[in-house]
C-alpha atoms as a PDB file:
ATOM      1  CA  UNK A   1      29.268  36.216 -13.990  1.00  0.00           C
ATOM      2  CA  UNK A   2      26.019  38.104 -12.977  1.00  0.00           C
ATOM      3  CA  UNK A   3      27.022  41.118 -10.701  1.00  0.00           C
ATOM      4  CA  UNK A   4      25.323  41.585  -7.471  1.00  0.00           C
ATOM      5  CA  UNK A   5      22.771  43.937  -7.376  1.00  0.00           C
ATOM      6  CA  UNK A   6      23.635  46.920  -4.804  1.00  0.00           C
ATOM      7  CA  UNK A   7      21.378  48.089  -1.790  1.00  0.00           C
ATOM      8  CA  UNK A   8      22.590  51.283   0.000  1.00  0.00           C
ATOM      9  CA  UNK A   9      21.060  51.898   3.252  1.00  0.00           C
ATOM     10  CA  UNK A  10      21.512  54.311   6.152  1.00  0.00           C
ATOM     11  CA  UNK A  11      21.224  53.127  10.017  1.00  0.00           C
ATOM     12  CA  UNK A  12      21.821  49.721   9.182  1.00  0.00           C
ATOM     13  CA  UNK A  13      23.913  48.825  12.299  1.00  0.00           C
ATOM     14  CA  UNK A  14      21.174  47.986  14.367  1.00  0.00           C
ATOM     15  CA  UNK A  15      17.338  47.600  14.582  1.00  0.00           C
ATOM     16  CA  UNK A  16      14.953  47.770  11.534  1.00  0.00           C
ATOM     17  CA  UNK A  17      18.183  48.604   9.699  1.00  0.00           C
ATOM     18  CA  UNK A  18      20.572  45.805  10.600  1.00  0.00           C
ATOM     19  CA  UNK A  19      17.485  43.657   9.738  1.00  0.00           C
ATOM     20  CA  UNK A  20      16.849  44.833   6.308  1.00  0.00           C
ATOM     21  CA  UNK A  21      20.281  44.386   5.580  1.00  0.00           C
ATOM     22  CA  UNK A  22      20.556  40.622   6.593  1.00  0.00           C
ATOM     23  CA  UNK A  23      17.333  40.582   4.393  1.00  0.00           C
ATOM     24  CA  UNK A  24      18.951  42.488   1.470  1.00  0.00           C
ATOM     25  CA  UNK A  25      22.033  40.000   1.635  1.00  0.00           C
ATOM     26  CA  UNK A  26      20.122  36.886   2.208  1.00  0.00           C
ATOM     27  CA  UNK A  27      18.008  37.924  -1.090  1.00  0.00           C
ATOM     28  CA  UNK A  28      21.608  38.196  -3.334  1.00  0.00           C
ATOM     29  CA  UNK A  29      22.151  41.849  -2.904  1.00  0.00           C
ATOM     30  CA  UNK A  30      25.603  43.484  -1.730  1.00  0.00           C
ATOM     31  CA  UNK A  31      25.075  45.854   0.806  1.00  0.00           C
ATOM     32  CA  UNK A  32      26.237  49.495   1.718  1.00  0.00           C
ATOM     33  CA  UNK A  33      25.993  50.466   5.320  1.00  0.00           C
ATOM     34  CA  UNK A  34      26.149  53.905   6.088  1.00  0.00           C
ATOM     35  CA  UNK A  35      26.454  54.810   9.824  1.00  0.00           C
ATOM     36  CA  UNK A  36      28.287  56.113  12.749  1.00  0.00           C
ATOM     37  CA  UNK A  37      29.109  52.881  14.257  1.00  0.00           C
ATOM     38  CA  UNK A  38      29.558  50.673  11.406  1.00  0.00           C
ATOM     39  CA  UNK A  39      32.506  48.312  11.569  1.00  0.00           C
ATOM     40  CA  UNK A  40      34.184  46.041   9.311  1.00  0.00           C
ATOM     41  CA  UNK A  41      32.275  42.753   8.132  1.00  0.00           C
ATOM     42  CA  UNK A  42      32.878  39.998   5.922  1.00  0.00           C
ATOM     43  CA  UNK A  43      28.952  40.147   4.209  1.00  0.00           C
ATOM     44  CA  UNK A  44      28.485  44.050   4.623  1.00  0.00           C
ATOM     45  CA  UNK A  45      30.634  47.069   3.039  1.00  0.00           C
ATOM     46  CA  UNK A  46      30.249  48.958   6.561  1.00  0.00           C
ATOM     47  CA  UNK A  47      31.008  52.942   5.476  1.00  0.00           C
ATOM     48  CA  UNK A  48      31.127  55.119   8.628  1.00  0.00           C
ATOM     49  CA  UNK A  49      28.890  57.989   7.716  1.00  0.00           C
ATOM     50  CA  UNK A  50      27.251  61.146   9.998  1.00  0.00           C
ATOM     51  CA  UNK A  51      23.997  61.396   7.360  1.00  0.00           C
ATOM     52  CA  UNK A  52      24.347  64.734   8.733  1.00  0.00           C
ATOM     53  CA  UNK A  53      27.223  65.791   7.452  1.00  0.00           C
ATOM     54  CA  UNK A  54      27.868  67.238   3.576  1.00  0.00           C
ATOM     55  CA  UNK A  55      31.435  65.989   3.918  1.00  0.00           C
ATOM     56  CA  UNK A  56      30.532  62.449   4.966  1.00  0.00           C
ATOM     57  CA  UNK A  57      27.913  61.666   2.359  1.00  0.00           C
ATOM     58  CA  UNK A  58      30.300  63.125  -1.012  1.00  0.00           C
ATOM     59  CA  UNK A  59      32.455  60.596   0.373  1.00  0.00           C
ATOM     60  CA  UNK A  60      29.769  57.610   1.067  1.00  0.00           C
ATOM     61  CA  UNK A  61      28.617  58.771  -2.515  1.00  0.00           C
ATOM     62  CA  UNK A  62      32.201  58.584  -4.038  1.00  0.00           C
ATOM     63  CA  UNK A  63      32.951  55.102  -2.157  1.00  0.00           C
ATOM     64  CA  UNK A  64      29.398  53.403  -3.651  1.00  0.00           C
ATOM     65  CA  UNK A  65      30.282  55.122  -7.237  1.00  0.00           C
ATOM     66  CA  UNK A  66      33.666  54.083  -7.483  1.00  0.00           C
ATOM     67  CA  UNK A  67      33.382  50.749  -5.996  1.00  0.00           C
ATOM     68  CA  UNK A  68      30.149  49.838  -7.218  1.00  0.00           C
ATOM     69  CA  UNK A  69      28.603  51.894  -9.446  1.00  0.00           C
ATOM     70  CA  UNK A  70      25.068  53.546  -9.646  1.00  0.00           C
ATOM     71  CA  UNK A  71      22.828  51.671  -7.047  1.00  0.00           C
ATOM     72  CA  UNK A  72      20.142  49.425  -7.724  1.00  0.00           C
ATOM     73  CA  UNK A  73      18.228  50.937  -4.050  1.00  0.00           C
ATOM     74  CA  UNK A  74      18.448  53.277  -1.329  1.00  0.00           C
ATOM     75  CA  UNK A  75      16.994  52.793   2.315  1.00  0.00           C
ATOM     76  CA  UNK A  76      16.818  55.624   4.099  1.00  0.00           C
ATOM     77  CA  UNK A  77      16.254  54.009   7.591  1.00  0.00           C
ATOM     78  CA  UNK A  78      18.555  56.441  10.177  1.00  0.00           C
ATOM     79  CA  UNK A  79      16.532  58.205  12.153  1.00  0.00           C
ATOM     80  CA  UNK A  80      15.942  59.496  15.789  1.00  0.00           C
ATOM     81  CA  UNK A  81      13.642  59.524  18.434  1.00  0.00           C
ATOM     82  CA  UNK A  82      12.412  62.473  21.011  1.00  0.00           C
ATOM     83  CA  UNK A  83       9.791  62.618  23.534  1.00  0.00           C
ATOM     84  CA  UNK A  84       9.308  66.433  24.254  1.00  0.00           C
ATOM     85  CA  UNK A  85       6.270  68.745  25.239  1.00  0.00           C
ATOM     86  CA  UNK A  86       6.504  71.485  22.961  1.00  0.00           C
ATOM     87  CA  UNK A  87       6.137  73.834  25.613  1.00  0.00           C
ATOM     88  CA  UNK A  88       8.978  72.690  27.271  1.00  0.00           C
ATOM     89  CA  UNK A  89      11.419  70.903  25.616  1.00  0.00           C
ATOM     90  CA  UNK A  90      14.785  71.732  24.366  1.00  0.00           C
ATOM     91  CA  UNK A  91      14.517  73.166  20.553  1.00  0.00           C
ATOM     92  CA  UNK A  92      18.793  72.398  20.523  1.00  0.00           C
ATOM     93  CA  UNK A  93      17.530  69.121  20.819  1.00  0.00           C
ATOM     94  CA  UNK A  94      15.018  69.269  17.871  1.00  0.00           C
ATOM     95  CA  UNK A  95      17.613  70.537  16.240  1.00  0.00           C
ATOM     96  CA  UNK A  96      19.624  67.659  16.209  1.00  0.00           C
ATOM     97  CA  UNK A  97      16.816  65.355  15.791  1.00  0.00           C
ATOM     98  CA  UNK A  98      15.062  67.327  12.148  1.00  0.00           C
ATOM     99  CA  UNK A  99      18.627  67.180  11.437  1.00  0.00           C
ATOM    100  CA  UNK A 100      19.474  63.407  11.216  1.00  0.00           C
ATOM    101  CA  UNK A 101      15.450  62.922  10.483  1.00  0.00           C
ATOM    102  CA  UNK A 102      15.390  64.806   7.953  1.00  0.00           C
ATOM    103  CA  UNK A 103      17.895  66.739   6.486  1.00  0.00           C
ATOM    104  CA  UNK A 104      19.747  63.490   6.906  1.00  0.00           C
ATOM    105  CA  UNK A 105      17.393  61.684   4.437  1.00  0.00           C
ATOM    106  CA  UNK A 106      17.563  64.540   2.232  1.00  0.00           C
ATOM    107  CA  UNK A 107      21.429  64.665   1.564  1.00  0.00           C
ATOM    108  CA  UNK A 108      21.640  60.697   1.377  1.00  0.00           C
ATOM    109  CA  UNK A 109      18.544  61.072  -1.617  1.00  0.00           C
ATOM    110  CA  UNK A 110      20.197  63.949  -3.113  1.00  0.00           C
ATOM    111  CA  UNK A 111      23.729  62.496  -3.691  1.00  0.00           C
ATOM    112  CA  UNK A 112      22.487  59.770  -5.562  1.00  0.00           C
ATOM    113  CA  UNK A 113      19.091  60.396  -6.817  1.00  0.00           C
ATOM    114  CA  UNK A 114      19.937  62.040 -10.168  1.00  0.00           C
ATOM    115  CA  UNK A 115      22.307  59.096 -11.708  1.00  0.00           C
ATOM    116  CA  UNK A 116      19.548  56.498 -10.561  1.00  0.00           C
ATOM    117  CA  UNK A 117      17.133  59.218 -12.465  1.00  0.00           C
ATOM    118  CA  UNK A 118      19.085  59.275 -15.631  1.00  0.00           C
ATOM    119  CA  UNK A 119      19.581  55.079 -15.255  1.00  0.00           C
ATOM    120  CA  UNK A 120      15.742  55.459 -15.412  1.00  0.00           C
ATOM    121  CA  UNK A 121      15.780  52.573 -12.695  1.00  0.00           C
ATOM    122  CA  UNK A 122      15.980  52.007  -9.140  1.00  0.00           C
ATOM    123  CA  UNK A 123      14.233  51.694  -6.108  1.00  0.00           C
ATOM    124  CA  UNK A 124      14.180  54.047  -3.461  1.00  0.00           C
ATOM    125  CA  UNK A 125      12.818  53.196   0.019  1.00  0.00           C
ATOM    126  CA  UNK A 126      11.903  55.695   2.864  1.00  0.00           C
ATOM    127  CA  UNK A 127      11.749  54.193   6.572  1.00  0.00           C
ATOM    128  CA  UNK A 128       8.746  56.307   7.904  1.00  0.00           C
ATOM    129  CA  UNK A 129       6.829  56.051  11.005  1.00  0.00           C
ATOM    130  CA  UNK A 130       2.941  55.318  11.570  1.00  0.00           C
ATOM    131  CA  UNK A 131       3.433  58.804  13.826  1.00  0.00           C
ATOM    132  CA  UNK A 132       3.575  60.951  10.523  1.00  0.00           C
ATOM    133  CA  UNK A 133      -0.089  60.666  10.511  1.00  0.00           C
ATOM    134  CA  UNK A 134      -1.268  60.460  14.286  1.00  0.00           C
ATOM    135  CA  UNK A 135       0.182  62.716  16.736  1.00  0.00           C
ATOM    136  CA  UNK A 136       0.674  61.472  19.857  1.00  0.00           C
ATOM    137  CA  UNK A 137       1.661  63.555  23.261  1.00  0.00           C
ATOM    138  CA  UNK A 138       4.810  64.529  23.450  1.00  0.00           C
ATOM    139  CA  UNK A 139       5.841  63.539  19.977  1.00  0.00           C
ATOM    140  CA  UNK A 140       5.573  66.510  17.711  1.00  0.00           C
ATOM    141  CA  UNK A 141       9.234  66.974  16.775  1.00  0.00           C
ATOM    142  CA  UNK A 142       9.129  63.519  15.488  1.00  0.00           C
ATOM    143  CA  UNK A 143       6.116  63.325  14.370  1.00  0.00           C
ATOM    144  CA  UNK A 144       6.405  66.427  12.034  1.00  0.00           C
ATOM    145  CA  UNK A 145       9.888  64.942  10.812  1.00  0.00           C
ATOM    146  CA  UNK A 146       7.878  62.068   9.862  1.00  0.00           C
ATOM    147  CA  UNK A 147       4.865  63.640   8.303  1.00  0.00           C
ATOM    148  CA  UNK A 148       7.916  65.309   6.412  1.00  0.00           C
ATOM    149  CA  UNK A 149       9.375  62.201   4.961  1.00  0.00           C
ATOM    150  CA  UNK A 150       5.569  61.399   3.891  1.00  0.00           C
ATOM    151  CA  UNK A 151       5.192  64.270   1.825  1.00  0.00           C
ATOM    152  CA  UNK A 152       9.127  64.254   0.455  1.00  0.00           C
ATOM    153  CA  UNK A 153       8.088  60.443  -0.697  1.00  0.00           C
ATOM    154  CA  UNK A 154       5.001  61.846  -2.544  1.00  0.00           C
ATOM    155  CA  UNK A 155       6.478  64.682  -3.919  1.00  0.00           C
ATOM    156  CA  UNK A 156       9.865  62.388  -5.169  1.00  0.00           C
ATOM    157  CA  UNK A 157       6.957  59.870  -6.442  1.00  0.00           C
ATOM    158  CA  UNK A 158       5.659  62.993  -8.611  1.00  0.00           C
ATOM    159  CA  UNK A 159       8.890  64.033 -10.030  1.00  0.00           C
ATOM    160  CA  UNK A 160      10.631  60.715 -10.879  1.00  0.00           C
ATOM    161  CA  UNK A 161       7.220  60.094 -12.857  1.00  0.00           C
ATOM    162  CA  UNK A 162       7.122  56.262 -12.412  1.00  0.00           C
ATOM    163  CA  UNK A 163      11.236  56.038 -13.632  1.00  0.00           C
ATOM    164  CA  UNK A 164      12.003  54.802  -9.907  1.00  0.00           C
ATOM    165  CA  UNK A 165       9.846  53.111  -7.596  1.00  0.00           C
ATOM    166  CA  UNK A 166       9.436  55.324  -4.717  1.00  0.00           C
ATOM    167  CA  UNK A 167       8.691  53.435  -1.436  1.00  0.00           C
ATOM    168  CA  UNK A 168       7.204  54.395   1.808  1.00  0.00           C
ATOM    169  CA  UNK A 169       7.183  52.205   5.002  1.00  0.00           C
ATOM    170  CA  UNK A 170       5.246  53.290   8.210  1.00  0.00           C
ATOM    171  CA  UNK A 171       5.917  50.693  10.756  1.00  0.00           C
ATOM    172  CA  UNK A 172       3.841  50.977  14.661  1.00  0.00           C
ATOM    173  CA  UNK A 173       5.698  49.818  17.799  1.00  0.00           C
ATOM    174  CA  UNK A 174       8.676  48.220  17.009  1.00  0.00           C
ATOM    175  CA  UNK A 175      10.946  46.305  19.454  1.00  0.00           C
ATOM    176  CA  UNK A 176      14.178  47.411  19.024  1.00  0.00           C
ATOM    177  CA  UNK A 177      16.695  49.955  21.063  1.00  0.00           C
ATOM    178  CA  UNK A 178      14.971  52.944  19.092  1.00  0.00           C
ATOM    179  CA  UNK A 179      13.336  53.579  22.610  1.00  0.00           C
ATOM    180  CA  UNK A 180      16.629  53.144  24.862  1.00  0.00           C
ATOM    181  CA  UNK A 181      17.980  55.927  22.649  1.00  0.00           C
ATOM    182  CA  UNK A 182      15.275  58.675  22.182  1.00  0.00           C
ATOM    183  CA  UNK A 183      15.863  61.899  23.330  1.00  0.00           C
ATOM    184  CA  UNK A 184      14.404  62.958  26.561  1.00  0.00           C
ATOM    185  CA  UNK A 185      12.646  59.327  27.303  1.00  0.00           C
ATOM    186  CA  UNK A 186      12.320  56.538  29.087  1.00  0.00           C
ATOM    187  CA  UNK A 187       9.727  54.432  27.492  1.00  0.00           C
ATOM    188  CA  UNK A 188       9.890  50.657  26.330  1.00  0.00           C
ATOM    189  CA  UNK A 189       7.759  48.805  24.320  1.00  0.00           C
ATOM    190  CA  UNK A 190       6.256  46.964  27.178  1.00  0.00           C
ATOM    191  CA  UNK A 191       5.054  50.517  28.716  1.00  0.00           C
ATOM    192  CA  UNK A 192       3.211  51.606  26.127  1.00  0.00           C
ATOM    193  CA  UNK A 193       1.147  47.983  25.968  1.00  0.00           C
ATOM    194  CA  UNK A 194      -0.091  47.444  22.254  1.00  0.00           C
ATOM    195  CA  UNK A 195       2.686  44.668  21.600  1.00  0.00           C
ATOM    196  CA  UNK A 196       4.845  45.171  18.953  1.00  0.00           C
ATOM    197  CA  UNK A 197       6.450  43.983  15.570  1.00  0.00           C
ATOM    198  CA  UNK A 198      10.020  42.611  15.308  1.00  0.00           C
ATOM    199  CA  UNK A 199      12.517  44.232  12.657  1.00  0.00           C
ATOM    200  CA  UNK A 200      12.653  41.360  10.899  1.00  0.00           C
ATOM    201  CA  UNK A 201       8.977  41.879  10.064  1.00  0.00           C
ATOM    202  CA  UNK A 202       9.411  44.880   9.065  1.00  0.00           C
ATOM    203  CA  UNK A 203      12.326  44.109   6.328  1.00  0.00           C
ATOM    204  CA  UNK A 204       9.985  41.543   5.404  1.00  0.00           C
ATOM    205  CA  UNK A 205       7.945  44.414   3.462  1.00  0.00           C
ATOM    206  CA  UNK A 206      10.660  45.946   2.187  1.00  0.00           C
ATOM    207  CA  UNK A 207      11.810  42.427   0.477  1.00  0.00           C
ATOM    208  CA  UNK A 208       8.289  41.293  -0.637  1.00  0.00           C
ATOM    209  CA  UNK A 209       8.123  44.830  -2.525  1.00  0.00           C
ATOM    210  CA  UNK A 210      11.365  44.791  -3.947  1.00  0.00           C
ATOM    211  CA  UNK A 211      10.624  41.172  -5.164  1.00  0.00           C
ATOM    212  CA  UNK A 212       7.577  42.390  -7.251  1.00  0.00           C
ATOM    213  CA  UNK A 213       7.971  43.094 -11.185  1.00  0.00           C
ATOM    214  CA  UNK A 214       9.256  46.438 -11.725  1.00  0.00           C
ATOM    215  CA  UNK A 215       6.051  47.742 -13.265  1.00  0.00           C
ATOM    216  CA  UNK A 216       4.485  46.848 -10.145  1.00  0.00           C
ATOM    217  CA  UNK A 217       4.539  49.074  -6.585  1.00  0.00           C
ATOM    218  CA  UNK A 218       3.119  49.438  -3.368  1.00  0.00           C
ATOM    219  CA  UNK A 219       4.344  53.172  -2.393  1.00  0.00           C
ATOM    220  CA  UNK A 220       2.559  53.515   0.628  1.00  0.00           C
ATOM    221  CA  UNK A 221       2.625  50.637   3.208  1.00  0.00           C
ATOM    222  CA  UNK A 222       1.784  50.582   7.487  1.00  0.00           C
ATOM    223  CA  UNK A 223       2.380  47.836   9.233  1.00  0.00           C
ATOM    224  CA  UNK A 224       1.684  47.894  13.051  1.00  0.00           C
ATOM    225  CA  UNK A 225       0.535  45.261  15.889  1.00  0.00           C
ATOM    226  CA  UNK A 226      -2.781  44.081  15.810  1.00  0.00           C
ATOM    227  CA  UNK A 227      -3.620  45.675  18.951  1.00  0.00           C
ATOM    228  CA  UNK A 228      -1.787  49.076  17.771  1.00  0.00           C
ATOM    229  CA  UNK A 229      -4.915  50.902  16.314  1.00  0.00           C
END
């Protein structure tokens, strides 16, 4: 019997992340869910997890080891939105937001980055943001905790030297309920008018890279609406 390959991903309850997960099952994978309000399920091993939190990630990290093994990928997709003027907004707030943005990708990396390193295989894909390279009003908490990601991508690329494949996705406008829950907003998709992608289109690239030989990558990838410039 061939075992399952195992996909570990973070946020996967909902949006880009529930999709990539269907995606990641429907392509023969067993899948770890990490995140607050993940539930039991028959197809997914749903592991509530605060990406946040030290404590909650030794034991996603000892769950995934024990049960599963060394994974095959990591998705780090949880993330959070805010919509802040700098010169006013809440830094408590930004707090929490560089917090699950980015110290929450960090931590999730870190726990199992150095057994995929010594496996000399793996796959390990970051969940960006086409605002880690164009600022926009009101977004520079979360567009510097993007820009972040970016460079912790490059630099990871740099110091696995080419024993993982180190993949970075920068989607546009995306319809999901990443806009009902930003901080300090009340924007939709339809306000801000340049159409947008579905999830599914986004786990779409994540598949079509994982699906490519292993001496093959695409590390950097955006993928917006047409009309998104």
């Amino acid at each position: 019997m061939i075992e399952k390959m195992t996909a570990v991903i973070t946020g996967g309850s909902s949006g880009i992340g529930e999709a990539t997960a269907k995606a990641l099952i429907a392509n023969g994978y067993q899948v770890i869910n990490a995140d607050i309000t993940a539930e039991p399920s028959s197809t997914v091993d749903h592991v509530p997890c605060d990406i946040t939190s030290a404590k909650d990630i030794d034991k996603l990290y000892g769950h995934v080891k024990e049960k599963y093994g060394i994974p095959d990928v990591l998705v780090s997709n949880a993330g959070q939105g805010i919509h802040e003027k700098l010169a006013e907004g809440d830094p408590d707030k930004w707090q929490k937001t560089i917090d699950i943005n980015l110290m929450g990708t960090l931590r999730f990396i870190r726990a199992f980055l150095p057994e995929m390193l010594e496996r000399k295989q793996g796959d390990i894909v970051f969940m960006s943001s086409i605002s880690g390279r164009q600022p926009y009003e009101y977004g520079g908490i979360y567009s510097a905790t993007k820009a972040a990601i970016n460079m912790i991508s490059d630099t990871l690329r740099l110091e696995t030297q080419g024993l993982l494949r180190i993949i970075n996705i920068a989607p546009g406008v995306v319809d999901t309920k990443f806009f009902k829950n930003m901080v300090s907003s009340n924007h939709t998709v339809d306000d801000i008018g340049l159409g947008s992608l579905s999830p599914e289109q986004v786990a779409e690239m994540v598949i079509r890279i994982l699906k490519l030989p292993e001496s093959v990558n695409i590390p950097d990838i955006t993928i917006t609406p047409t009309k998104q410039v």
